[in-house]
PDB file of N, CA and C in Angstrom:
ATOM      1  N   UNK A   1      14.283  19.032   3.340  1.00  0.00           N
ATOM      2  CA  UNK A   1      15.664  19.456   3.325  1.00  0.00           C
ATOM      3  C   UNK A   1      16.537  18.506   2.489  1.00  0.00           C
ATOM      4  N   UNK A   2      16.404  17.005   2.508  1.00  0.00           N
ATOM      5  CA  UNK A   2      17.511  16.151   1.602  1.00  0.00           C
ATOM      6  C   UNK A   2      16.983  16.355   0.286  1.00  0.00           C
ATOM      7  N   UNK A   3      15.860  16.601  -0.046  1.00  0.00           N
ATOM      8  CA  UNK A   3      15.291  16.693  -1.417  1.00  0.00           C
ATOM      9  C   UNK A   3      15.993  18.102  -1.844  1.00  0.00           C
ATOM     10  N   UNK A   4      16.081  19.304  -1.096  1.00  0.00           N
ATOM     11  CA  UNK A   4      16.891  20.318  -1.892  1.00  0.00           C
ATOM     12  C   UNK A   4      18.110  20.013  -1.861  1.00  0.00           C
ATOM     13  N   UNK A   5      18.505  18.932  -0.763  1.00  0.00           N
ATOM     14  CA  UNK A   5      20.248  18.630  -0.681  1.00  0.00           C
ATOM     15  C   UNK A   5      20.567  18.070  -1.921  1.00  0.00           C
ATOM     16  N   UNK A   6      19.921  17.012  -2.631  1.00  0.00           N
ATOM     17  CA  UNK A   6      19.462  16.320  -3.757  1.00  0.00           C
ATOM     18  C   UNK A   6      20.169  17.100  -4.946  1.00  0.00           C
ATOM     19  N   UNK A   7      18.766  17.795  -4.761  1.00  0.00           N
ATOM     20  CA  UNK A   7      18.668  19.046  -6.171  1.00  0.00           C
ATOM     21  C   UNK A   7      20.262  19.809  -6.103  1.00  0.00           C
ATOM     22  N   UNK A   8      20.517  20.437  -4.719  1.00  0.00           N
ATOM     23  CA  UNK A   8      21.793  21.109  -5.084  1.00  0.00           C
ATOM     24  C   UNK A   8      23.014  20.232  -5.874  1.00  0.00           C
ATOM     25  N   UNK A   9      22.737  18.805  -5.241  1.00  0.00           N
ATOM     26  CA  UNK A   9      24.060  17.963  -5.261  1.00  0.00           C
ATOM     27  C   UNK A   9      24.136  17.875  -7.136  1.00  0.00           C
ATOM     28  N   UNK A  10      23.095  17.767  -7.712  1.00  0.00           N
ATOM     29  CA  UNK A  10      22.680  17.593  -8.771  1.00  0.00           C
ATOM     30  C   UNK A  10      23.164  18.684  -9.783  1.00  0.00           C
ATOM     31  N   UNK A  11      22.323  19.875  -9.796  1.00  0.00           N
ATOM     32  CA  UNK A  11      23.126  20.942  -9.903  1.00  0.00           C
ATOM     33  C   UNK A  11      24.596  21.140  -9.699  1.00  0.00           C
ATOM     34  N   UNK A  12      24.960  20.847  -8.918  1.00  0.00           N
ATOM     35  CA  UNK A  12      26.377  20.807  -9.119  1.00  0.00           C
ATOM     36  C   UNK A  12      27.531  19.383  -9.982  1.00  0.00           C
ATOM     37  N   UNK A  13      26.443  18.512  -9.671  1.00  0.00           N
ATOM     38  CA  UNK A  13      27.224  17.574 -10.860  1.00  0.00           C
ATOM     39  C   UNK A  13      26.992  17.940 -12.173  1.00  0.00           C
ATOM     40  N   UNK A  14      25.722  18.003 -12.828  1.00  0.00           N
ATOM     41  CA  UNK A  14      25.663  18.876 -13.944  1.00  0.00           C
ATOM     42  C   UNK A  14      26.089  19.655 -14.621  1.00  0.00           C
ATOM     43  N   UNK A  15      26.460  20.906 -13.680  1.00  0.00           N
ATOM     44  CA  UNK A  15      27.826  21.953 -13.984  1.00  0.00           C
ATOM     45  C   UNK A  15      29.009  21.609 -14.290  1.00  0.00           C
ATOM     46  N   UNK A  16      29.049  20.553 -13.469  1.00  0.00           N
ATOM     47  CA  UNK A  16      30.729  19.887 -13.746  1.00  0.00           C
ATOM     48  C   UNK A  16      30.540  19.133 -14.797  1.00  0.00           C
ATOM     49  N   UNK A  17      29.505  18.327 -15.394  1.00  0.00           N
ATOM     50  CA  UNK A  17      29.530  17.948 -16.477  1.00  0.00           C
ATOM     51  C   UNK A  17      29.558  18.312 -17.656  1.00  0.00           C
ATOM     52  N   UNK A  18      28.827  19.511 -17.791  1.00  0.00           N
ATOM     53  CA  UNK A  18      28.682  20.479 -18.787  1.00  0.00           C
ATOM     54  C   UNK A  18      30.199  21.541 -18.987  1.00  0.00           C
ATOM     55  N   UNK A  19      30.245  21.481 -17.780  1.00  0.00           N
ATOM     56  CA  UNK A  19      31.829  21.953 -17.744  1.00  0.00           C
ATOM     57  C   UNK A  19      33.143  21.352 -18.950  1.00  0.00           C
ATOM     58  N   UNK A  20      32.862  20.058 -18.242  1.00  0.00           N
ATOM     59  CA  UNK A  20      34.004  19.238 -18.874  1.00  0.00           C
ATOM     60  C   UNK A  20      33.585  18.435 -20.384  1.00  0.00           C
ATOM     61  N   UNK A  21      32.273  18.742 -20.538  1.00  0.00           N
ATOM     62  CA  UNK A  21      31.848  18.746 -21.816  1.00  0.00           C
ATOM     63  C   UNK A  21      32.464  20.291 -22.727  1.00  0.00           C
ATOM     64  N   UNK A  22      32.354  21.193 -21.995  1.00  0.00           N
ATOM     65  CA  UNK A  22      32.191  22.274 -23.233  1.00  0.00           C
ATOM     66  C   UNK A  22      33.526  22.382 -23.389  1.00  0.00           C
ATOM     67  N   UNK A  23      34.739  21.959 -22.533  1.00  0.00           N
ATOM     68  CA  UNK A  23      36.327  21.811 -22.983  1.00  0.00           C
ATOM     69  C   UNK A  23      36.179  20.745 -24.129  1.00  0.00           C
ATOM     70  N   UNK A  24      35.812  19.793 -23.807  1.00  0.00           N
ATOM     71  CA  UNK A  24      35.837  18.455 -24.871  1.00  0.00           C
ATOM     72  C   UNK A  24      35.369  19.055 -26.342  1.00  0.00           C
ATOM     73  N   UNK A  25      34.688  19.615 -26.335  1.00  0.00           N
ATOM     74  CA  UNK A  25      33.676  20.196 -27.771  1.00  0.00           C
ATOM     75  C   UNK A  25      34.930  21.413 -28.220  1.00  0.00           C
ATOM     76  N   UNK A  26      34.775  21.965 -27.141  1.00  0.00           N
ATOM     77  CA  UNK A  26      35.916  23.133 -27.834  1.00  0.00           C
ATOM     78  C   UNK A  26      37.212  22.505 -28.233  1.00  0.00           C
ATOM     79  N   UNK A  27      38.223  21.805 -27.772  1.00  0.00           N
ATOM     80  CA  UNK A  27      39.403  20.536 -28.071  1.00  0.00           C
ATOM     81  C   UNK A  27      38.606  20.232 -29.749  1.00  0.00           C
ATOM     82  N   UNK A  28      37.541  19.760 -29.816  1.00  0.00           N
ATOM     83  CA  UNK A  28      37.210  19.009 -31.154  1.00  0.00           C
ATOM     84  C   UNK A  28      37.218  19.849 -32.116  1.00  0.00           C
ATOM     85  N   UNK A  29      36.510  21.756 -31.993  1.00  0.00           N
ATOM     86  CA  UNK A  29      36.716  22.525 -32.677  1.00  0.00           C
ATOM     87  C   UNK A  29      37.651  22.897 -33.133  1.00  0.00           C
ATOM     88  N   UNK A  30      38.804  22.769 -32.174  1.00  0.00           N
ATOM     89  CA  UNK A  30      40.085  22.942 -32.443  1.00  0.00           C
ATOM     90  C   UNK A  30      40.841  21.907 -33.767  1.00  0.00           C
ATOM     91  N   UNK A  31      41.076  20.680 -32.875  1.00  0.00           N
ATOM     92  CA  UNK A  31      40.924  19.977 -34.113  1.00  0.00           C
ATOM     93  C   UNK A  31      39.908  19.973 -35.641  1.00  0.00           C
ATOM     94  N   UNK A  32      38.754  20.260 -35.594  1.00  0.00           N
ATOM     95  CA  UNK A  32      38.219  20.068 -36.743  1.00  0.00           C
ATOM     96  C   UNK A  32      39.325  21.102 -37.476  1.00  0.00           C
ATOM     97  N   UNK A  33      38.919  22.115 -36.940  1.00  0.00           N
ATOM     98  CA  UNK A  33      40.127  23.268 -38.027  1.00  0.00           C
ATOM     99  C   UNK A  33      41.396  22.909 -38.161  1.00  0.00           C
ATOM    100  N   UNK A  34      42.309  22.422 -37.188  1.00  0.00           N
ATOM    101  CA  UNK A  34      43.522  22.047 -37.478  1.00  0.00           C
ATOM    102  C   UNK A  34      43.364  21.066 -39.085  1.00  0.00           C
ATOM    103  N   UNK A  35      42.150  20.188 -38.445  1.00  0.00           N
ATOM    104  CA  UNK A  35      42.677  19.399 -39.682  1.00  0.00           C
ATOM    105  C   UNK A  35      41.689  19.673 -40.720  1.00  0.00           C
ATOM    106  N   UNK A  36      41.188  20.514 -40.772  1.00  0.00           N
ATOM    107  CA  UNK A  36      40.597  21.479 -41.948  1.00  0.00           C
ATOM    108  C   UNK A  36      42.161  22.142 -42.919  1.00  0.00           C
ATOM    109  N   UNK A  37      42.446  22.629 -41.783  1.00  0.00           N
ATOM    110  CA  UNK A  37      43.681  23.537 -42.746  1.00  0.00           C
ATOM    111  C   UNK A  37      44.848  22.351 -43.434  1.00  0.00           C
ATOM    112  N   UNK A  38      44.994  20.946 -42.402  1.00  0.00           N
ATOM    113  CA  UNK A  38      45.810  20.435 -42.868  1.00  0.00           C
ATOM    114  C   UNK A  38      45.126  19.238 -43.931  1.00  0.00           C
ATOM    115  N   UNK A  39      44.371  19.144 -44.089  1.00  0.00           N
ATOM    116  CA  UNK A  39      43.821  18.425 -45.001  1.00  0.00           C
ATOM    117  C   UNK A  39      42.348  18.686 -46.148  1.00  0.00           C
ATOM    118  N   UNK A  40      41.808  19.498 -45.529  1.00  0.00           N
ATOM    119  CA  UNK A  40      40.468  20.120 -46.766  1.00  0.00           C
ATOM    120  C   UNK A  40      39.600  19.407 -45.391  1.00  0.00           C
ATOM    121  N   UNK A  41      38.332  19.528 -46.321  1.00  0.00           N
ATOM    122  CA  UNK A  41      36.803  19.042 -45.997  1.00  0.00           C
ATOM    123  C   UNK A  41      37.078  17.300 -45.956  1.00  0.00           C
ATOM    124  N   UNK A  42      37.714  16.778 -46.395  1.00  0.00           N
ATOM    125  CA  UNK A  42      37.817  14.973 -46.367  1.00  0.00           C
ATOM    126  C   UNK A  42      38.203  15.001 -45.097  1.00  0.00           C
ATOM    127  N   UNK A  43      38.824  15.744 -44.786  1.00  0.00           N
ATOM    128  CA  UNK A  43      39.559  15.009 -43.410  1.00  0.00           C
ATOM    129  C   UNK A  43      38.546  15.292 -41.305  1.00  0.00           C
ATOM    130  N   UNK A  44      37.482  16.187 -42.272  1.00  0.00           N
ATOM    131  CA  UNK A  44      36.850  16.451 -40.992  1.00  0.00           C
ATOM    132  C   UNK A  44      35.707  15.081 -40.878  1.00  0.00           C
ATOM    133  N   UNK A  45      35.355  14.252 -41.352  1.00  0.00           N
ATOM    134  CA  UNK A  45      34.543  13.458 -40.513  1.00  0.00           C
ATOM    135  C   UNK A  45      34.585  13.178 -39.550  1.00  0.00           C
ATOM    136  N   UNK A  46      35.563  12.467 -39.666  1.00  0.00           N
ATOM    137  CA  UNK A  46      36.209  11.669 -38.262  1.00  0.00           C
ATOM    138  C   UNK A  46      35.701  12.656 -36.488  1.00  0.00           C
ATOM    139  N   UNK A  47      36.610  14.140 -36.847  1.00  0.00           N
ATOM    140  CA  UNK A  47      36.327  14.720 -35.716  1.00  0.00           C
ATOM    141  C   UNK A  47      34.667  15.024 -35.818  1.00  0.00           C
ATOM    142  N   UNK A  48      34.129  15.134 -36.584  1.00  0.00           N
ATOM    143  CA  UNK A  48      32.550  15.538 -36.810  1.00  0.00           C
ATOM    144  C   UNK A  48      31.885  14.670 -35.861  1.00  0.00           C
ATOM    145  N   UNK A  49      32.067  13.493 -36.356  1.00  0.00           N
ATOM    146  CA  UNK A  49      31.412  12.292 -35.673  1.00  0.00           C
ATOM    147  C   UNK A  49      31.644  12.324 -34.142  1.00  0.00           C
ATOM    148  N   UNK A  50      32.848  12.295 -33.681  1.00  0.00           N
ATOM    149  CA  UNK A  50      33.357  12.154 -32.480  1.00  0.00           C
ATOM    150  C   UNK A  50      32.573  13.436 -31.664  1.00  0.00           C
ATOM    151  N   UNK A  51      32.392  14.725 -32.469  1.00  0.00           N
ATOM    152  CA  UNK A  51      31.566  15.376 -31.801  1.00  0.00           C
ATOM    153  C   UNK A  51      30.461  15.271 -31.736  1.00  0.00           C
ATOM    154  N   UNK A  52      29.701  15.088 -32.455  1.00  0.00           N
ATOM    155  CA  UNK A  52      28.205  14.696 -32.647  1.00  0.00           C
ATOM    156  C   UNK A  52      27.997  13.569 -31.404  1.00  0.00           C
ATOM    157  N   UNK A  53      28.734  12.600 -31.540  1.00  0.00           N
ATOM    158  CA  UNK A  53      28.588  11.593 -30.357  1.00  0.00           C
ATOM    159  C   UNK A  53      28.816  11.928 -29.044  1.00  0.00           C
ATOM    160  N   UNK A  54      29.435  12.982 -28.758  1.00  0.00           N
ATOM    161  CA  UNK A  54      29.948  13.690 -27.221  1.00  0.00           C
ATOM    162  C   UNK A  54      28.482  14.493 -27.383  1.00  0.00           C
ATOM    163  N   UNK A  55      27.669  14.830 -27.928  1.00  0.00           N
ATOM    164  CA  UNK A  55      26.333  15.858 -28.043  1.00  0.00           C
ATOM    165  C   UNK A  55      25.402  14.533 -27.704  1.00  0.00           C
ATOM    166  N   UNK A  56      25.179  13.646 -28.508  1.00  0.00           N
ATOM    167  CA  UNK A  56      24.592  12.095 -28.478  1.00  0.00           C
ATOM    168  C   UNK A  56      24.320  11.554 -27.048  1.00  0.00           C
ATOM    169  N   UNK A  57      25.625  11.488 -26.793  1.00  0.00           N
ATOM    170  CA  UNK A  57      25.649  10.604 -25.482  1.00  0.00           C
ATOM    171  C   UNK A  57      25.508  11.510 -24.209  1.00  0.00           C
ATOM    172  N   UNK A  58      25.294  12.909 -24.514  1.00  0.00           N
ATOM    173  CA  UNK A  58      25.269  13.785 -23.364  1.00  0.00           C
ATOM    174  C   UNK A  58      24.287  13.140 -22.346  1.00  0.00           C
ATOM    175  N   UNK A  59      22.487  13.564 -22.923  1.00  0.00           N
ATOM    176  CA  UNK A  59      21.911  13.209 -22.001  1.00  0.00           C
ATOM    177  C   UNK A  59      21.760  11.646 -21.277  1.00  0.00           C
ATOM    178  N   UNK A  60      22.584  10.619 -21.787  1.00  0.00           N
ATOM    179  CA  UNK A  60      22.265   9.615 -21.039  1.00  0.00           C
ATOM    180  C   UNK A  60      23.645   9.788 -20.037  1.00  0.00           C
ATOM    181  N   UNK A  61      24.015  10.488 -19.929  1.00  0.00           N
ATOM    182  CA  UNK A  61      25.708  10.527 -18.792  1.00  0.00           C
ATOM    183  C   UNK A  61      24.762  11.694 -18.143  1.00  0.00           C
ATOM    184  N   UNK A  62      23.877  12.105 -18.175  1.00  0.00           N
ATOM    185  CA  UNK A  62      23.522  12.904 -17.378  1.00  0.00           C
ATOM    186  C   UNK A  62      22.168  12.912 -16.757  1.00  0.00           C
ATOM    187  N   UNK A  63      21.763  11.934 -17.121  1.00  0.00           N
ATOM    188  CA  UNK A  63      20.260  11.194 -16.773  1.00  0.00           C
ATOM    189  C   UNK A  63      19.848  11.285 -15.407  1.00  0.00           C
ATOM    190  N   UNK A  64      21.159  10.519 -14.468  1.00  0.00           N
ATOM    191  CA  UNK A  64      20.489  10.715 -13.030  1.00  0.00           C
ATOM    192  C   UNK A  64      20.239  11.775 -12.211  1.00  0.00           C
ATOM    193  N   UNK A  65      21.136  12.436 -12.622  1.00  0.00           N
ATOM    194  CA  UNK A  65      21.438  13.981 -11.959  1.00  0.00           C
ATOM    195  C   UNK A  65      20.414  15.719 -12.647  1.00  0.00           C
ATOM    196  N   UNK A  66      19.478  14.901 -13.612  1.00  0.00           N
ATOM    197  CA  UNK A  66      18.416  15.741 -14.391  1.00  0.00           C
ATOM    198  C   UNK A  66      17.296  15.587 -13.496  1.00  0.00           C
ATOM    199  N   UNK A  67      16.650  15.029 -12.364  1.00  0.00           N
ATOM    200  CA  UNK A  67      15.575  14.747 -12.001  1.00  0.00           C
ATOM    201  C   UNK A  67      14.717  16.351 -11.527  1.00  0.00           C
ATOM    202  N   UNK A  68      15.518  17.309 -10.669  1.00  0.00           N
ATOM    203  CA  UNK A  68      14.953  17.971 -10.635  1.00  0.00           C
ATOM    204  C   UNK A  68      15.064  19.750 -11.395  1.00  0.00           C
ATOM    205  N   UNK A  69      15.652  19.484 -12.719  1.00  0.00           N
ATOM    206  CA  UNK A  69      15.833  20.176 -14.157  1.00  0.00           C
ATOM    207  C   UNK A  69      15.196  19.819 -15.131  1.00  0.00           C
ATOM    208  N   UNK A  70      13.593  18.933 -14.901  1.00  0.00           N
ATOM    209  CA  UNK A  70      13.663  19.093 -16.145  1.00  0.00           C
ATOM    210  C   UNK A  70      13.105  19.727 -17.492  1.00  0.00           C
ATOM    211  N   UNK A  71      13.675  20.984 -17.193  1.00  0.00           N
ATOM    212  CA  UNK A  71      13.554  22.199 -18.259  1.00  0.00           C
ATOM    213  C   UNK A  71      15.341  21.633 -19.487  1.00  0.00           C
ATOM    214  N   UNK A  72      16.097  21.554 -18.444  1.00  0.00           N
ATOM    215  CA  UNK A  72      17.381  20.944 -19.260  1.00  0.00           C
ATOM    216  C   UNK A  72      17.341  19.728 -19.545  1.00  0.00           C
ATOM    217  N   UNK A  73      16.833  19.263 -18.801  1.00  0.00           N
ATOM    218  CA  UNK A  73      16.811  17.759 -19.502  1.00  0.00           C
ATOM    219  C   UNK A  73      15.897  17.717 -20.552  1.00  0.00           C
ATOM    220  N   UNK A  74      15.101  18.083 -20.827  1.00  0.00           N
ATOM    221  CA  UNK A  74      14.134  18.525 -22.302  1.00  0.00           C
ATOM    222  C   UNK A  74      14.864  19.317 -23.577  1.00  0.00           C
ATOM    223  N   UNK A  75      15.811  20.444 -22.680  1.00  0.00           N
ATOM    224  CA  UNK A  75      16.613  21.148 -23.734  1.00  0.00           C
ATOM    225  C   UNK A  75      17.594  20.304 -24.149  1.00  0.00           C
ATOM    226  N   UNK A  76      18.282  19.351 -23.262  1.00  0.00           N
ATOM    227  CA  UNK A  76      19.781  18.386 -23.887  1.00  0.00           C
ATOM    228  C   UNK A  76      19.264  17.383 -24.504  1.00  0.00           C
ATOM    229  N   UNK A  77      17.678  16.569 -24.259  1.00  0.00           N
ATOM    230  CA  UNK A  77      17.284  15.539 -24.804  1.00  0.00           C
ATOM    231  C   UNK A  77      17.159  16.021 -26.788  1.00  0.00           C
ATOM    232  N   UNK A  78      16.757  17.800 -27.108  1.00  0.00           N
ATOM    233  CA  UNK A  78      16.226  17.911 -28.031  1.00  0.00           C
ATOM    234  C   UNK A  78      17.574  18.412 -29.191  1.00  0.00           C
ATOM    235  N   UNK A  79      18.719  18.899 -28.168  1.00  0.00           N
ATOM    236  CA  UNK A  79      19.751  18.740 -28.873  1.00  0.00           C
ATOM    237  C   UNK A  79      20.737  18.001 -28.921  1.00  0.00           C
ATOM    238  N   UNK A  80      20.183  17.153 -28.642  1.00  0.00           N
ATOM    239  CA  UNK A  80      21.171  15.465 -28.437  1.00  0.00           C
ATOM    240  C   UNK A  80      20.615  15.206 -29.749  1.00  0.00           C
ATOM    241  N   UNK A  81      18.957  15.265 -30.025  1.00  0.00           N
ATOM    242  CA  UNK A  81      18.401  14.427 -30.912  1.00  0.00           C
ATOM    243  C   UNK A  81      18.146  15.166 -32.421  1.00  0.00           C
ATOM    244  N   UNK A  82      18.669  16.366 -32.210  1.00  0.00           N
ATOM    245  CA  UNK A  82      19.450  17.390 -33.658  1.00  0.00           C
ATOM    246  C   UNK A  82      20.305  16.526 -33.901  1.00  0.00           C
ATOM    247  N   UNK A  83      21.833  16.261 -33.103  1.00  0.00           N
ATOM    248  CA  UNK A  83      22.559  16.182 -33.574  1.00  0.00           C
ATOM    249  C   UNK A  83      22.985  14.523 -34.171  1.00  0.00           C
ATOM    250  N   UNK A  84      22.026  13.967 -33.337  1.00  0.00           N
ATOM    251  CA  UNK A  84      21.534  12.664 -33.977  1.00  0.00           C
ATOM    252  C   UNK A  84      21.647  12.430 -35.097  1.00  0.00           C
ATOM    253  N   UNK A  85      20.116  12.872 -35.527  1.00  0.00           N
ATOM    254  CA  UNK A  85      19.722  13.338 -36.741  1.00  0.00           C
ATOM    255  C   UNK A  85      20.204  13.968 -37.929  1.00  0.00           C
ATOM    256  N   UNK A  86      21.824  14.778 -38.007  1.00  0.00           N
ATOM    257  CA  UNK A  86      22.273  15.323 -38.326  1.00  0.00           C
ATOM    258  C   UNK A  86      23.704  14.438 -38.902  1.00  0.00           C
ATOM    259  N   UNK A  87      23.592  13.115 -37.708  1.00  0.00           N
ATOM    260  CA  UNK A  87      24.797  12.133 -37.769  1.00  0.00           C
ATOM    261  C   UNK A  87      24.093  11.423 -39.159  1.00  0.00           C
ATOM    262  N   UNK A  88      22.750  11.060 -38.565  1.00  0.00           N
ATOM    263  CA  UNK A  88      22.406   9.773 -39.705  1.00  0.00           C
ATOM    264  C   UNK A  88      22.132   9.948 -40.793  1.00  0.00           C
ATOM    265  N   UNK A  89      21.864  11.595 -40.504  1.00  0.00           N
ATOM    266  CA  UNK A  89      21.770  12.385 -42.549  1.00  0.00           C
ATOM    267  C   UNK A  89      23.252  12.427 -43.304  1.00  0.00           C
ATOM    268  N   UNK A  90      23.933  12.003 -42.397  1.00  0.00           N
ATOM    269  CA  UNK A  90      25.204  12.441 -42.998  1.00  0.00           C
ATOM    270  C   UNK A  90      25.669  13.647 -43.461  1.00  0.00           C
ATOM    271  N   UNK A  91      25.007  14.851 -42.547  1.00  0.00           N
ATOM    272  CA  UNK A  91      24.811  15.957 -42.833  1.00  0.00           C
ATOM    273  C   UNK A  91      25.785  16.722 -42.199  1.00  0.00           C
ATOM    274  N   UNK A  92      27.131  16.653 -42.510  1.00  0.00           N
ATOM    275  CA  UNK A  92      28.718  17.029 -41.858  1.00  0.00           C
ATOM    276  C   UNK A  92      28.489  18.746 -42.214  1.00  0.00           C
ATOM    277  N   UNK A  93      27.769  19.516 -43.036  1.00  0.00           N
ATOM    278  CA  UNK A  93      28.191  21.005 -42.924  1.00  0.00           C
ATOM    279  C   UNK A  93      26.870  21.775 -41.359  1.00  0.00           C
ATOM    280  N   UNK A  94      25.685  20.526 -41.485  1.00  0.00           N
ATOM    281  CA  UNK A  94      25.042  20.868 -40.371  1.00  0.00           C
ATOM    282  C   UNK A  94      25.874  20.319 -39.131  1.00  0.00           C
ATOM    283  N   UNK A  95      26.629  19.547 -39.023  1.00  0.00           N
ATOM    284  CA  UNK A  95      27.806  19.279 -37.841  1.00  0.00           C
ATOM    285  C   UNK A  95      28.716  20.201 -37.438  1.00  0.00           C
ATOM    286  N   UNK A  96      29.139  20.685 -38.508  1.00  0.00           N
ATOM    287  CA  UNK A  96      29.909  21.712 -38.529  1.00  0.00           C
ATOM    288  C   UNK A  96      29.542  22.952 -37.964  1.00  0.00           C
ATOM    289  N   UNK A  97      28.409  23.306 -37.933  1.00  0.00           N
ATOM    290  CA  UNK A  97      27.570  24.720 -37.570  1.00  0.00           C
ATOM    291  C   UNK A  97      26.688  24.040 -36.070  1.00  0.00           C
ATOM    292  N   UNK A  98      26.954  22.976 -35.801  1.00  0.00           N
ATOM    293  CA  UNK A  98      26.045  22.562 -34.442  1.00  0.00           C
ATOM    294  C   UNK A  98      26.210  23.309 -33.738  1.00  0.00           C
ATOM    295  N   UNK A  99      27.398  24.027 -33.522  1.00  0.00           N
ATOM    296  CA  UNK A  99      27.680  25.051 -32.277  1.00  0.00           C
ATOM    297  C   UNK A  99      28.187  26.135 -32.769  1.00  0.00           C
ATOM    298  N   UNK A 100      27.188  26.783 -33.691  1.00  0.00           N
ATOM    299  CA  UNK A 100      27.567  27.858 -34.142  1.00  0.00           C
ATOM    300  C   UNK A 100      26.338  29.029 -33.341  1.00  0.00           C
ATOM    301  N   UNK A 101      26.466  29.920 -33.466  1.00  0.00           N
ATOM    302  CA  UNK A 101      25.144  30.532 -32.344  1.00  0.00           C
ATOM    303  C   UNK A 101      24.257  30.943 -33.840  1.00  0.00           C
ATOM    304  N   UNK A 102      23.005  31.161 -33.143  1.00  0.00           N
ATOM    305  CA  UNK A 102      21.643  31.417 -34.474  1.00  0.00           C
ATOM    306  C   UNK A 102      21.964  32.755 -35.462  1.00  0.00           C
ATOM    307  N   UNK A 103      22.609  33.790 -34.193  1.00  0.00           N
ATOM    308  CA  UNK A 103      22.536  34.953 -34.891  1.00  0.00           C
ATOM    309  C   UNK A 103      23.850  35.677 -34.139  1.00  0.00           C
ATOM    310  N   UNK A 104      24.713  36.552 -35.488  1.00  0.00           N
ATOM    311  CA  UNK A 104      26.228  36.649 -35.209  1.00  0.00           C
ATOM    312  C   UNK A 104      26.338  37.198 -33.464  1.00  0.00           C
ATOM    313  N   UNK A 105      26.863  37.172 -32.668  1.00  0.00           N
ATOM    314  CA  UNK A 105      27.213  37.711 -31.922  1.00  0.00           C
ATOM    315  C   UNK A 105      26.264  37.015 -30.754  1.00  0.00           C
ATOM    316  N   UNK A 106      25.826  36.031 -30.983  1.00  0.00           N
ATOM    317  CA  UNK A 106      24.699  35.099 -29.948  1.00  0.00           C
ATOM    318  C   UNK A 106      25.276  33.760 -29.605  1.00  0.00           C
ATOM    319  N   UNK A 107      24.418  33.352 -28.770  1.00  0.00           N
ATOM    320  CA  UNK A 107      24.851  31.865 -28.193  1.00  0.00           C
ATOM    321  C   UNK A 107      23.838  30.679 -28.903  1.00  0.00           C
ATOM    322  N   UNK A 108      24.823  29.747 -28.666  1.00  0.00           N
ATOM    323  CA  UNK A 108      24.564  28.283 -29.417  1.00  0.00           C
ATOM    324  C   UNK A 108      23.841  27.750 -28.510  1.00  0.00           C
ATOM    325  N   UNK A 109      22.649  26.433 -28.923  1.00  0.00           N
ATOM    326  CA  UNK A 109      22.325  25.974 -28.232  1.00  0.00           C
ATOM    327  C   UNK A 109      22.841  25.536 -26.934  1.00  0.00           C
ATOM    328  N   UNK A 110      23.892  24.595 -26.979  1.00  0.00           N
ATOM    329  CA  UNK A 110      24.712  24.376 -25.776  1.00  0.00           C
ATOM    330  C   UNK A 110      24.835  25.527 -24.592  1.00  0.00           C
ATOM    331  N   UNK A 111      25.338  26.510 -25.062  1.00  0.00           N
ATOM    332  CA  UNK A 111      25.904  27.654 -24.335  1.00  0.00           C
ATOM    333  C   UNK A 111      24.508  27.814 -23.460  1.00  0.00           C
ATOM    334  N   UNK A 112      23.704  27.880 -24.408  1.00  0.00           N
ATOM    335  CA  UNK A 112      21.940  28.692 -23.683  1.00  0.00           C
ATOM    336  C   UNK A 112      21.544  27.836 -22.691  1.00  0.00           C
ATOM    337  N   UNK A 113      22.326  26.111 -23.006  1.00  0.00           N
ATOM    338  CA  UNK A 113      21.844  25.376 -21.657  1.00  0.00           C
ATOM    339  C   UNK A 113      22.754  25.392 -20.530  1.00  0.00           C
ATOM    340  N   UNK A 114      23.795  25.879 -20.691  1.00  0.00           N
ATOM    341  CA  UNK A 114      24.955  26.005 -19.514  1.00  0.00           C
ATOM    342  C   UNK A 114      24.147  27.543 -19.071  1.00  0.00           C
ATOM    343  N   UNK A 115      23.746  28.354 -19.876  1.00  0.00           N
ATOM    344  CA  UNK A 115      23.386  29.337 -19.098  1.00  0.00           C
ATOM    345  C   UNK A 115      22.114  29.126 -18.320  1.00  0.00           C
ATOM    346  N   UNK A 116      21.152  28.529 -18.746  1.00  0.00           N
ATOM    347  CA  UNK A 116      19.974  27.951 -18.171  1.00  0.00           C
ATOM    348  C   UNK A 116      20.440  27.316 -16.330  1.00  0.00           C
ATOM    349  N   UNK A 117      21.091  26.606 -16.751  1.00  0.00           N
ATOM    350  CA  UNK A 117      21.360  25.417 -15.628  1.00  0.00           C
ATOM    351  C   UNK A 117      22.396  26.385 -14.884  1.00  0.00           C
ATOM    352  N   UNK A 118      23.537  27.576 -15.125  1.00  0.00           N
ATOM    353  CA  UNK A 118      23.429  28.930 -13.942  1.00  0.00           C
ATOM    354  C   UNK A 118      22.420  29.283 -13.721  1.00  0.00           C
ATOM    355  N   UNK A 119      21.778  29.729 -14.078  1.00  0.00           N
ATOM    356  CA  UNK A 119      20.363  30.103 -13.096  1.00  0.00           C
ATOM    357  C   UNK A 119      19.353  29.911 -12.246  1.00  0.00           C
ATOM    358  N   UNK A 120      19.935  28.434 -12.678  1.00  0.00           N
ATOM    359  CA  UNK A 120      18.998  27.491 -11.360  1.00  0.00           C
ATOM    360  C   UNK A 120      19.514  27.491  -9.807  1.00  0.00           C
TER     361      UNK A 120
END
């Protein structure tokens, strides 16, 4: 019984994390475009980075509370380590599309793990 108390408690921190992650990401989208329109393509690093690093640092803010997920903790470890990868290429138009979904009218990685982690 404390081991599913565990798991629920978990599950529910998770949610709330992912929660208050996917406002934070969306806020940055916002900004990237604001300052897309107010400045061109020079002026988006800054927010690029800042997002990439909120993707980065996901799974270690969420480390303790993954123990009994880990189907998500495999999925956030592998798009933590896209967007990594994506930082150190200096690869800002693949930043730009990190949370874009694969195919028009579909969900982005992220989204597919907030939907994952409802279903649990």
């Amino acid at each position: 019984m404390k081991a599913m108390n565990n798991a629920y408690n978990e599950l529910v921190v998770i949610k709330n994390i992912l929660k208050k992650t996917k406002e934070e990401l969306k806020d940055l989208e916002e900004k990237a475009g604001e300052v897309f329109f107010e400045k061109g393509v020079g002026g988006l690093e800054s927010v690029l980075i800042k997002k990439a690093r909120v993707i980065i640092d996901l799974p270690k803010e969420m480390a303790m509370y993954l123990e009994h997920t880990p189907e998500v903790a495999e999925r956030l470890r592998k798009f933590s380590e896209h967007a990594k990868e994506l930082l150190i290429d200096n690869d800002f138009w693949g930043l730009c599309t990190l949370l874009d979904p694969e195919k028009q009218g579909g969900k982005n990685e992220f989204e597919k793990i907030i939907d994952l982690v409802k279903k649990k």
